[in-house]
PDB file of N, CA and C in Angstrom:
ATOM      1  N   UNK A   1     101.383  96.603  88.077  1.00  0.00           N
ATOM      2  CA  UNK A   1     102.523  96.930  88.917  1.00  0.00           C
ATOM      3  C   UNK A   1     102.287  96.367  90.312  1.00  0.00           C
ATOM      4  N   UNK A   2     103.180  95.940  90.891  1.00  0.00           N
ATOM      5  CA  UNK A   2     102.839  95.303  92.163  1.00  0.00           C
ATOM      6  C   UNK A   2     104.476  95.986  93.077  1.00  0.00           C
ATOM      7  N   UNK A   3     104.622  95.901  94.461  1.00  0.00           N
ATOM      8  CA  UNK A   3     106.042  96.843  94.581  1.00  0.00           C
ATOM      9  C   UNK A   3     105.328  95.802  95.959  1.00  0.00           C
ATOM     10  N   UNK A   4     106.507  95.690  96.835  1.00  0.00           N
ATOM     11  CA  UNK A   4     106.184  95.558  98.526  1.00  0.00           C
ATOM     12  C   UNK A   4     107.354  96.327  99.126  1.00  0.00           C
ATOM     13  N   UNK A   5     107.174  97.330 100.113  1.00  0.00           N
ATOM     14  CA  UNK A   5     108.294  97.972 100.630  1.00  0.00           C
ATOM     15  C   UNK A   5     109.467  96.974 101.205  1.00  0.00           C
ATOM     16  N   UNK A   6     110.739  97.306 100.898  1.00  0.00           N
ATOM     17  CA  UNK A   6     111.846  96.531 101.142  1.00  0.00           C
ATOM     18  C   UNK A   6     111.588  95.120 100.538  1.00  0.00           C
ATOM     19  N   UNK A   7     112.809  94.648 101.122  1.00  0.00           N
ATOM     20  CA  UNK A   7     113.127  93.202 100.801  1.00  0.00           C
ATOM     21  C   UNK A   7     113.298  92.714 102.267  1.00  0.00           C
ATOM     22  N   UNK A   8     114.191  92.860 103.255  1.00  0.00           N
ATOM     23  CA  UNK A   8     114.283  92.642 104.413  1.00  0.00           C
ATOM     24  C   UNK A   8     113.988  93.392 105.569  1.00  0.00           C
ATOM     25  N   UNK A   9     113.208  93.103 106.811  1.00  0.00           N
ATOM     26  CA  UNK A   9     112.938  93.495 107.763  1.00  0.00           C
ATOM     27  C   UNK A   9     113.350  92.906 108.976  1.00  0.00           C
ATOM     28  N   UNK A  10     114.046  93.783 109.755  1.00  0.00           N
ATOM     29  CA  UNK A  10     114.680  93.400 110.724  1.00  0.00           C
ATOM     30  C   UNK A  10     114.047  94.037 112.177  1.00  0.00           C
ATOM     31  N   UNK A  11     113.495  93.003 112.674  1.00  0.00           N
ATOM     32  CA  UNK A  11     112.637  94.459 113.922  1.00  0.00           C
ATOM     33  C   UNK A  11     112.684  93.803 115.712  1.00  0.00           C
ATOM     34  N   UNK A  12     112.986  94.231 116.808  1.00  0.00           N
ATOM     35  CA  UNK A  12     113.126  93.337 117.713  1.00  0.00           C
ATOM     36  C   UNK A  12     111.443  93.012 117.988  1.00  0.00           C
ATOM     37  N   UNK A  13     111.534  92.343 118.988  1.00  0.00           N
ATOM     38  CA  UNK A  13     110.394  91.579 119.318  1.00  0.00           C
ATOM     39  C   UNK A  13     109.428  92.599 120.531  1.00  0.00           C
ATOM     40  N   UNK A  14     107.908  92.236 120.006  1.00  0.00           N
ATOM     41  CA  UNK A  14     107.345  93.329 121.191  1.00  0.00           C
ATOM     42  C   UNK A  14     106.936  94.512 120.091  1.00  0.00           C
ATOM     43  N   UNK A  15     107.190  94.454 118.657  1.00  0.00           N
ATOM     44  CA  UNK A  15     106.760  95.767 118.296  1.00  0.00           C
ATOM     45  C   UNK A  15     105.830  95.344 116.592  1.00  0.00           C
ATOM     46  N   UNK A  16     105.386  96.191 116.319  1.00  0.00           N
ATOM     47  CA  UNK A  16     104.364  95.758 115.257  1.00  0.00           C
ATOM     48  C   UNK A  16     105.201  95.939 114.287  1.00  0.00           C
ATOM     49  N   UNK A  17     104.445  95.495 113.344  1.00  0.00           N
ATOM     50  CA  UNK A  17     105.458  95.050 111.395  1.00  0.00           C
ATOM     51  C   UNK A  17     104.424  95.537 110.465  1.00  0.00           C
ATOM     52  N   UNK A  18     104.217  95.881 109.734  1.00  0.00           N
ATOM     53  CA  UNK A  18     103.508  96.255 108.846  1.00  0.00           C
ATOM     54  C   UNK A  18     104.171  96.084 107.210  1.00  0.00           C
ATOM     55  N   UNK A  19     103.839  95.280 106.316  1.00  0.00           N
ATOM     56  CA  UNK A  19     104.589  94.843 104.969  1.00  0.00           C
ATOM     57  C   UNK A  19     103.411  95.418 103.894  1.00  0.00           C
ATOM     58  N   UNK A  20     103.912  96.609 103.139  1.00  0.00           N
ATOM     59  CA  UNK A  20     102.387  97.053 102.438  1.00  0.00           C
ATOM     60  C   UNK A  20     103.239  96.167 100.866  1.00  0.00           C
ATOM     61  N   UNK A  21     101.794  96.103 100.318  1.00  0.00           N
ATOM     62  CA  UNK A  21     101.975  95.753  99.141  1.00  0.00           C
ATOM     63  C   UNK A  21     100.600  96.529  98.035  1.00  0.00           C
ATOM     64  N   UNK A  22     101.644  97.165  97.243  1.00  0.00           N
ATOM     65  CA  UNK A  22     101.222  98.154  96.068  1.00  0.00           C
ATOM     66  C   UNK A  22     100.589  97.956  95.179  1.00  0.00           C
ATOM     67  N   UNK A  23      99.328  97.916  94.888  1.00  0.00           N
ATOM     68  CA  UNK A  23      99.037  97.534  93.363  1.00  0.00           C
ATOM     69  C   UNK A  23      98.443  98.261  92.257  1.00  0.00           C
ATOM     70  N   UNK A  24      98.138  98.194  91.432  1.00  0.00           N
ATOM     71  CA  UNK A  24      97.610  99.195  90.080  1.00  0.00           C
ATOM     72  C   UNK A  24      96.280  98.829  90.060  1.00  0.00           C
ATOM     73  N   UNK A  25      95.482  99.535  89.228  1.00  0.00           N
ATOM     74  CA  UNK A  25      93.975  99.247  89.616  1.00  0.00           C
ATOM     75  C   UNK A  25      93.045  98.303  88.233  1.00  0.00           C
ATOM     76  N   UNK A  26      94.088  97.783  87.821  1.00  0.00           N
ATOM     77  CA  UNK A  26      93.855  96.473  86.788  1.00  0.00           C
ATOM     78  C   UNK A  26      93.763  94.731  87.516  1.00  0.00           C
ATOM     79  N   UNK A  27      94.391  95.280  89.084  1.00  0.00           N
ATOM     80  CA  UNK A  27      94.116  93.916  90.070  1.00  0.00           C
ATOM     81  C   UNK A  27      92.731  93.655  89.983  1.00  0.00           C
ATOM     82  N   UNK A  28      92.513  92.121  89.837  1.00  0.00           N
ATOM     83  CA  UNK A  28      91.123  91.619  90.489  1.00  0.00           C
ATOM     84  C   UNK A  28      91.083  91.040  92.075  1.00  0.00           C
ATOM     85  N   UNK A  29      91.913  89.924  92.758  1.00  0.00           N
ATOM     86  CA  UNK A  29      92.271  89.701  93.514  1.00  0.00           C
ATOM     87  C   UNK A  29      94.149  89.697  94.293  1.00  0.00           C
ATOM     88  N   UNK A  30      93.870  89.871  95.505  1.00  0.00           N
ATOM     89  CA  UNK A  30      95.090  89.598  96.116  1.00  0.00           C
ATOM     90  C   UNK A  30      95.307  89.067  97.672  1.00  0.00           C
ATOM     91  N   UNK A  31      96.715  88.178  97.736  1.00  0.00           N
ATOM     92  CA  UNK A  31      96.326  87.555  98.709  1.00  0.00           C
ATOM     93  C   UNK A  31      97.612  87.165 100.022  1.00  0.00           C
ATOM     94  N   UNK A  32      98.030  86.964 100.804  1.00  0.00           N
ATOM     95  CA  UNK A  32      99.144  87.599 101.652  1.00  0.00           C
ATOM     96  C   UNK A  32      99.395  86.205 101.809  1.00  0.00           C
ATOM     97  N   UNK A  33     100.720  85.319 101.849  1.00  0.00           N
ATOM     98  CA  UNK A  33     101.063  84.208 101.939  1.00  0.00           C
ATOM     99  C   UNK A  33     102.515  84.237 102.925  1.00  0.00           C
ATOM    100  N   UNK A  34     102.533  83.110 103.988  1.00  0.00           N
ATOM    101  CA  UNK A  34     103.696  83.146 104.639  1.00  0.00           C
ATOM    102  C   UNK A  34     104.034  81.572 104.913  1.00  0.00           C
ATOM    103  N   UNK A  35     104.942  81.471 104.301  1.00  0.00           N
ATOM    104  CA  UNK A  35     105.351  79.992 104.037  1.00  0.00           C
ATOM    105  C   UNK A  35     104.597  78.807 103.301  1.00  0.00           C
ATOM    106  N   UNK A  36     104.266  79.238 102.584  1.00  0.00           N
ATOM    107  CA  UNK A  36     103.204  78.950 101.951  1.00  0.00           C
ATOM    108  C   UNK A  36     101.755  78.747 102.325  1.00  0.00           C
ATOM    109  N   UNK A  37     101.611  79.333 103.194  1.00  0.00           N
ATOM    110  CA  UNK A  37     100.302  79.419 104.092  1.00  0.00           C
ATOM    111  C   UNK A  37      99.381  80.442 103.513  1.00  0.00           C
ATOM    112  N   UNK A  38      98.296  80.529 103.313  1.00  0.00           N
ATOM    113  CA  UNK A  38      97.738  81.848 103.107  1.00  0.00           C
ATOM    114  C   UNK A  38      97.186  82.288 104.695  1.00  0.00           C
ATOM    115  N   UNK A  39      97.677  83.558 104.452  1.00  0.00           N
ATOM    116  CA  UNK A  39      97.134  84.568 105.257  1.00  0.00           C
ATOM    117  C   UNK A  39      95.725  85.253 105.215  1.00  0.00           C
ATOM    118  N   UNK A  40      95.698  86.153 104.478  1.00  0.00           N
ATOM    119  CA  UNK A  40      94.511  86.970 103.638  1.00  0.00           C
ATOM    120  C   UNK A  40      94.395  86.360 101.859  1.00  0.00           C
ATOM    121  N   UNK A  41      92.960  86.411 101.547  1.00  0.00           N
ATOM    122  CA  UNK A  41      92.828  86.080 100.011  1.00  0.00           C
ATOM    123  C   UNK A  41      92.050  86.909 100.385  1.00  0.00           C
ATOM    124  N   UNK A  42      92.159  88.290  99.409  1.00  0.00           N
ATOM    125  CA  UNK A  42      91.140  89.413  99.755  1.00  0.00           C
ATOM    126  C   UNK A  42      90.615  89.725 100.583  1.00  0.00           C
ATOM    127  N   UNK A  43      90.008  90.153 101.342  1.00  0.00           N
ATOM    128  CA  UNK A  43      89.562  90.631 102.264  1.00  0.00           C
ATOM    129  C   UNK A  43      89.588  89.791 103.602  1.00  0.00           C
ATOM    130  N   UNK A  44      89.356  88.563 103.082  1.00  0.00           N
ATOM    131  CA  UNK A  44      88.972  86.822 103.902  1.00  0.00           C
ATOM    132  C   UNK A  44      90.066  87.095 104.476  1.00  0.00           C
ATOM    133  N   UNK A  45      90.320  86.216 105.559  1.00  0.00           N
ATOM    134  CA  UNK A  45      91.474  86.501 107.172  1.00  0.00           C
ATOM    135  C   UNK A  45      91.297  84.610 106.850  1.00  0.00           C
ATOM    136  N   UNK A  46      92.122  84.231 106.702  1.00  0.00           N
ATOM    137  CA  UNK A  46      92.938  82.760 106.960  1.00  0.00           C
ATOM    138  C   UNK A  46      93.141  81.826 108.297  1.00  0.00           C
ATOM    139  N   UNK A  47      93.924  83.546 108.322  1.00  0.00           N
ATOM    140  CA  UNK A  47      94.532  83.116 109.346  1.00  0.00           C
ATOM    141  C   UNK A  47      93.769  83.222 110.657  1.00  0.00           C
ATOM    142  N   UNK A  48      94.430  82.434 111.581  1.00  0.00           N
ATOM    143  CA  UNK A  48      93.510  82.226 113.038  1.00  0.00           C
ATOM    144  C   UNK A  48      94.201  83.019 114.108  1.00  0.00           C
ATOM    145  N   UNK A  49      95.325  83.734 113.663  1.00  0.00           N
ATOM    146  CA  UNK A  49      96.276  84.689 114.421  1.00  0.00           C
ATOM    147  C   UNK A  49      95.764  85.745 114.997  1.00  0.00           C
ATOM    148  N   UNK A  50      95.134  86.120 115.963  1.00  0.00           N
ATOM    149  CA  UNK A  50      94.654  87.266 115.863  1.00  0.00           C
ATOM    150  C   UNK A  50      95.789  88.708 116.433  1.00  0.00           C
ATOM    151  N   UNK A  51      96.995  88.228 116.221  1.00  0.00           N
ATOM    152  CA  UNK A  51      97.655  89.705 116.176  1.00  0.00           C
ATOM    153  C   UNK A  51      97.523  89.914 114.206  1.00  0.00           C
ATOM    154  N   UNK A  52      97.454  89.013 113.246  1.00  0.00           N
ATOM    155  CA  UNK A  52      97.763  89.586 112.276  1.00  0.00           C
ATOM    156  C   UNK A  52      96.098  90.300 111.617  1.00  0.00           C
ATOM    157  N   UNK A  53      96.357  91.451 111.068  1.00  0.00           N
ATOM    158  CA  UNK A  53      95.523  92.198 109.829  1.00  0.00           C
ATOM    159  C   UNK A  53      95.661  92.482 109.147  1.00  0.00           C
ATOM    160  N   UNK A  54      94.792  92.734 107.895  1.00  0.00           N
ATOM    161  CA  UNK A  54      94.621  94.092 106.816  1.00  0.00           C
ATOM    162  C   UNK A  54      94.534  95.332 107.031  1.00  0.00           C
ATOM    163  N   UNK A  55      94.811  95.931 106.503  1.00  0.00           N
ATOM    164  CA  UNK A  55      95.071  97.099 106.674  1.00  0.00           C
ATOM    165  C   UNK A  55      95.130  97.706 105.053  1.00  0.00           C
ATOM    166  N   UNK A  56      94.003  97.894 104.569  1.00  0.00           N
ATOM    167  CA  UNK A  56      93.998  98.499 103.083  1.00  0.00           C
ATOM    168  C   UNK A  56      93.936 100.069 103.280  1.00  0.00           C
ATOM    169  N   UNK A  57      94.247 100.623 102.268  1.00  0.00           N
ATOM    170  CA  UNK A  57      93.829 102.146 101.400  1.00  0.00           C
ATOM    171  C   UNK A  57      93.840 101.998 100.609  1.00  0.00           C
ATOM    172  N   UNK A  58      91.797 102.383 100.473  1.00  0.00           N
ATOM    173  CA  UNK A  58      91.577 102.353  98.775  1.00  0.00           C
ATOM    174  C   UNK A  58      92.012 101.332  98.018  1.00  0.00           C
ATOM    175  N   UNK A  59      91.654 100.821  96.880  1.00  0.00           N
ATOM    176  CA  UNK A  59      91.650  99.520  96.596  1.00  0.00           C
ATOM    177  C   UNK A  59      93.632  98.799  95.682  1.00  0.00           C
ATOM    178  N   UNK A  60      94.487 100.254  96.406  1.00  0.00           N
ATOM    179  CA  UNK A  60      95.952 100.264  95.613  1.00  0.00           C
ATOM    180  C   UNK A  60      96.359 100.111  97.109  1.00  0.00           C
ATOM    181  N   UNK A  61      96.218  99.362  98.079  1.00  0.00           N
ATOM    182  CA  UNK A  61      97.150  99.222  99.105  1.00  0.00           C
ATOM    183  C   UNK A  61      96.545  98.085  99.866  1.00  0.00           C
ATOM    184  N   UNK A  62      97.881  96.576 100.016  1.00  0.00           N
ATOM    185  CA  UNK A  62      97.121  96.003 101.170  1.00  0.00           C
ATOM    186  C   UNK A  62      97.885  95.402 102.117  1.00  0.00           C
ATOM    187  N   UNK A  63      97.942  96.488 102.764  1.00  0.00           N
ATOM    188  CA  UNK A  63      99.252  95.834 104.406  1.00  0.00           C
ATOM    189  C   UNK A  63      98.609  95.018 104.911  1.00  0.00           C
ATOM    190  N   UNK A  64      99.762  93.979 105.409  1.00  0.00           N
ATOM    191  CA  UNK A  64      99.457  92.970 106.523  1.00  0.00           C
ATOM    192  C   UNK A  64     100.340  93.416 107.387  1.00  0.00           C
ATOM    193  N   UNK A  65      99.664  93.721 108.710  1.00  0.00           N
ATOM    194  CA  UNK A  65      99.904  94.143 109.962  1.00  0.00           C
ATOM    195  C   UNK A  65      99.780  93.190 110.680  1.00  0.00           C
ATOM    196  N   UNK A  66     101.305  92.937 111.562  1.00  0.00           N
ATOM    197  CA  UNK A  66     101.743  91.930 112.764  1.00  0.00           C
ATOM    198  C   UNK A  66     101.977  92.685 113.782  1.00  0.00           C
ATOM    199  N   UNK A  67     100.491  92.580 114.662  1.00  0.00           N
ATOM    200  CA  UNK A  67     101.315  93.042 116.438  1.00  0.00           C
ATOM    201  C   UNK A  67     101.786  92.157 117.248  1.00  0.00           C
ATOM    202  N   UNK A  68     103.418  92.820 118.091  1.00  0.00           N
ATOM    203  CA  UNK A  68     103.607  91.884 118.966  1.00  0.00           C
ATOM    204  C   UNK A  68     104.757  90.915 118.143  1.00  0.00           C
ATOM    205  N   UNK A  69     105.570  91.409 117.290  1.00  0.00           N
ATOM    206  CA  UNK A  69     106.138  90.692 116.681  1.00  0.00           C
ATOM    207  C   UNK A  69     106.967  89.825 117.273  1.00  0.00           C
ATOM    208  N   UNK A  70     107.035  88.435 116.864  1.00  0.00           N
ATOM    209  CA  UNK A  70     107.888  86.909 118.001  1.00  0.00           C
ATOM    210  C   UNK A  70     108.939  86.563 116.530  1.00  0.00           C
ATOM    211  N   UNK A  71     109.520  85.778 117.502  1.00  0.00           N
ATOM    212  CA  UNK A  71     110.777  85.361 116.494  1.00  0.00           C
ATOM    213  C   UNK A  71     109.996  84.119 115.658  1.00  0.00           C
ATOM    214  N   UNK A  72     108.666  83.808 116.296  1.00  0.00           N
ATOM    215  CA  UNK A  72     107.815  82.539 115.232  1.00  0.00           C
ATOM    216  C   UNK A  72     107.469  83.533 113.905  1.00  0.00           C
ATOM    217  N   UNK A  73     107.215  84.663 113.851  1.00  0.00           N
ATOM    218  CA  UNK A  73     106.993  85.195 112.676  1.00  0.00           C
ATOM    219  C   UNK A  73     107.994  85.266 111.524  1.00  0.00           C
ATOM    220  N   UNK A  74     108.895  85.217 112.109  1.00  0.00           N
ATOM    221  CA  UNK A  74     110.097  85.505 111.002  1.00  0.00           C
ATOM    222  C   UNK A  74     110.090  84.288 109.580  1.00  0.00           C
ATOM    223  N   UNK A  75     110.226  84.917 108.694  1.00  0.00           N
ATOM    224  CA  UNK A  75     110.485  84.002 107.209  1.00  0.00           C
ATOM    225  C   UNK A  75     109.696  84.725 106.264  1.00  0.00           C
ATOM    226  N   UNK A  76     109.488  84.207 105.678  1.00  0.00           N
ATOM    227  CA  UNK A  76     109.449  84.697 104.021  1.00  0.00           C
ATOM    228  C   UNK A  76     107.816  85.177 103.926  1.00  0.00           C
ATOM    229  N   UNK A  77     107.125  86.365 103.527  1.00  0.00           N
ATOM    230  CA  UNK A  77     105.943  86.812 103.256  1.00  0.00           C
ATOM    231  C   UNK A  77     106.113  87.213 101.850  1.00  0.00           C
ATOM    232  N   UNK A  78     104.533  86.683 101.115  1.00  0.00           N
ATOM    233  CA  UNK A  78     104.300  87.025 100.181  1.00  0.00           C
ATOM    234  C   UNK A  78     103.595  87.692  99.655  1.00  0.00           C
ATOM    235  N   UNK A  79     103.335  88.522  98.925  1.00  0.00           N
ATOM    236  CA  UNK A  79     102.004  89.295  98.629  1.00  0.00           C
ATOM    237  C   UNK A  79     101.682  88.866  96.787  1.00  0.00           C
ATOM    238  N   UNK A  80     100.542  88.203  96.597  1.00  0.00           N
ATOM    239  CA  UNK A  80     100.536  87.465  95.341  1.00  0.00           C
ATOM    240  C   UNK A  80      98.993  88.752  94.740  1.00  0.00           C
ATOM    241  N   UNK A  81      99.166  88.652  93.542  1.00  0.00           N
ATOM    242  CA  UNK A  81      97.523  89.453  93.178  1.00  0.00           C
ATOM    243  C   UNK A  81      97.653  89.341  91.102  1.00  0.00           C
ATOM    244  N   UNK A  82      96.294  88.753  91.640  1.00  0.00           N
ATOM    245  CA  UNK A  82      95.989  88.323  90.124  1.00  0.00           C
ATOM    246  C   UNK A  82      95.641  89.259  89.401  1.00  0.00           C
ATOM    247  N   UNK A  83      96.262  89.215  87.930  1.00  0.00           N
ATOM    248  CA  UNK A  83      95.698  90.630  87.105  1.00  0.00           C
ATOM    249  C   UNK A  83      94.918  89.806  85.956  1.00  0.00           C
ATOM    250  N   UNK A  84      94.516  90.638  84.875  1.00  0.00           N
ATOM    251  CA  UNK A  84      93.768  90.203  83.749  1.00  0.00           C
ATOM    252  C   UNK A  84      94.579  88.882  83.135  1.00  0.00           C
ATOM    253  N   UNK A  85      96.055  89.780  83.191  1.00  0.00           N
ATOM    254  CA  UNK A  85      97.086  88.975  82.519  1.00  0.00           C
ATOM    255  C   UNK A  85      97.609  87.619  83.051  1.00  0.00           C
ATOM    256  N   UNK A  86      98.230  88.400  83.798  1.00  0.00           N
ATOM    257  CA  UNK A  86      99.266  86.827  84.323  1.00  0.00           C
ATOM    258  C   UNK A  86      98.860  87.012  86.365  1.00  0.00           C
ATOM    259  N   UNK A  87      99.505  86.191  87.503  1.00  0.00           N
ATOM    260  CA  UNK A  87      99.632  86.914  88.633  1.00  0.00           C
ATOM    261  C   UNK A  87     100.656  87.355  88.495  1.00  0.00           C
ATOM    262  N   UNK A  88     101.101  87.599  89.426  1.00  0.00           N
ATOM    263  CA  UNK A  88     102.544  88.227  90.200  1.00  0.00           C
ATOM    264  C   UNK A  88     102.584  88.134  91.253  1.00  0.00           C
ATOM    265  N   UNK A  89     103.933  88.039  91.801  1.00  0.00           N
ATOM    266  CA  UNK A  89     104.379  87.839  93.582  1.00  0.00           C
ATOM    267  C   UNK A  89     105.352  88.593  93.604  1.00  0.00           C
ATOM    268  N   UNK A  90     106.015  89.294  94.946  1.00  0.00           N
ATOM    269  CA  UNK A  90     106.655  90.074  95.661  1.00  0.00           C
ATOM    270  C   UNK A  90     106.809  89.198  97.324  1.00  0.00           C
ATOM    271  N   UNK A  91     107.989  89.097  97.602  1.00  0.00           N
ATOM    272  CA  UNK A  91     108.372  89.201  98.792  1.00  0.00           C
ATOM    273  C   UNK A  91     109.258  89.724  99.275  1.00  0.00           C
ATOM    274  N   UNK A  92     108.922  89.700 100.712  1.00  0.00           N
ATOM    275  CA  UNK A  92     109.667  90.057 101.848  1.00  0.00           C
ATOM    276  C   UNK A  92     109.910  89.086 102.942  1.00  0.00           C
ATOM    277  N   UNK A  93     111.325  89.638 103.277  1.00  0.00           N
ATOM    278  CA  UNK A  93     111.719  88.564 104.363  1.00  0.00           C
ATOM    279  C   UNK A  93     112.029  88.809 105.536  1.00  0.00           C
ATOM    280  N   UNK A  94     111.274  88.669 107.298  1.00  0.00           N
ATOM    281  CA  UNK A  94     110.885  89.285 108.064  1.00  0.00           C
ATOM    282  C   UNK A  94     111.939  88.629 109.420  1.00  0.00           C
ATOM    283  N   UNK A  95     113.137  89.413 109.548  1.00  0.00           N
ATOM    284  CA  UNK A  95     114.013  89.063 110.556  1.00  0.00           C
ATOM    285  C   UNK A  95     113.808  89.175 111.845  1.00  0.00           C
ATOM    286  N   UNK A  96     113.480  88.728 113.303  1.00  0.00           N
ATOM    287  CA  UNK A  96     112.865  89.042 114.164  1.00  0.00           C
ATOM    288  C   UNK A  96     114.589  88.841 115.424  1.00  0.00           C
ATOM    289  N   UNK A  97     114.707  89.780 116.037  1.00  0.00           N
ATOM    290  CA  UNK A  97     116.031  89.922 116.656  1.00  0.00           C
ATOM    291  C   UNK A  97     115.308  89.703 118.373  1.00  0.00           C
TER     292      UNK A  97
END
């Protein structure tokens, strides 16, 4: 099972974002993608952003947290996580006003 809260986020600028993404405990890896960029691949930080983080609970939750949200953030986030079976992806799409 994989879930990410909402589909669209609409938030003005100046305030933090947080996009959790849900998983079942048959995940091996997972990994946070924004425009096709990776963000996080497990635990690993990608990115060179330092407003963005992880933010896990326990091994069924893994928010990526944006402080300071700019209108450069806005577009499409992914949260991808490989199971035994197949992966799966979930997104969200991050409107910045």
């Amino acid at each position: 099972m994989l879930t990410v809260k909402g589909d669209v986020f609409i938030r003005e600028r100046k305030k933090e974002e947080r996009h959790g993404c849900y998983v079942d405990d048959k995940v091996s890896k997972v990994a946070w993608l924004n425009r096709s960029n990776i963000i996080y691949a497990g635990q690993d930080k990608w990115s060179l952003d330092p407003r963005v983080d992880l933010v896990t609970k326990g091994q069924l939750e893994y928010s990526l947290r944006i402080q300071k949200v700019d209108v450069y953030d806005e577009g499409s986030y992914t949260c991808s996580i490989q199971t035994k079976q197949q992966p799966k992806t979930s997104q969200v799409y991050l409107i910045v006003t």
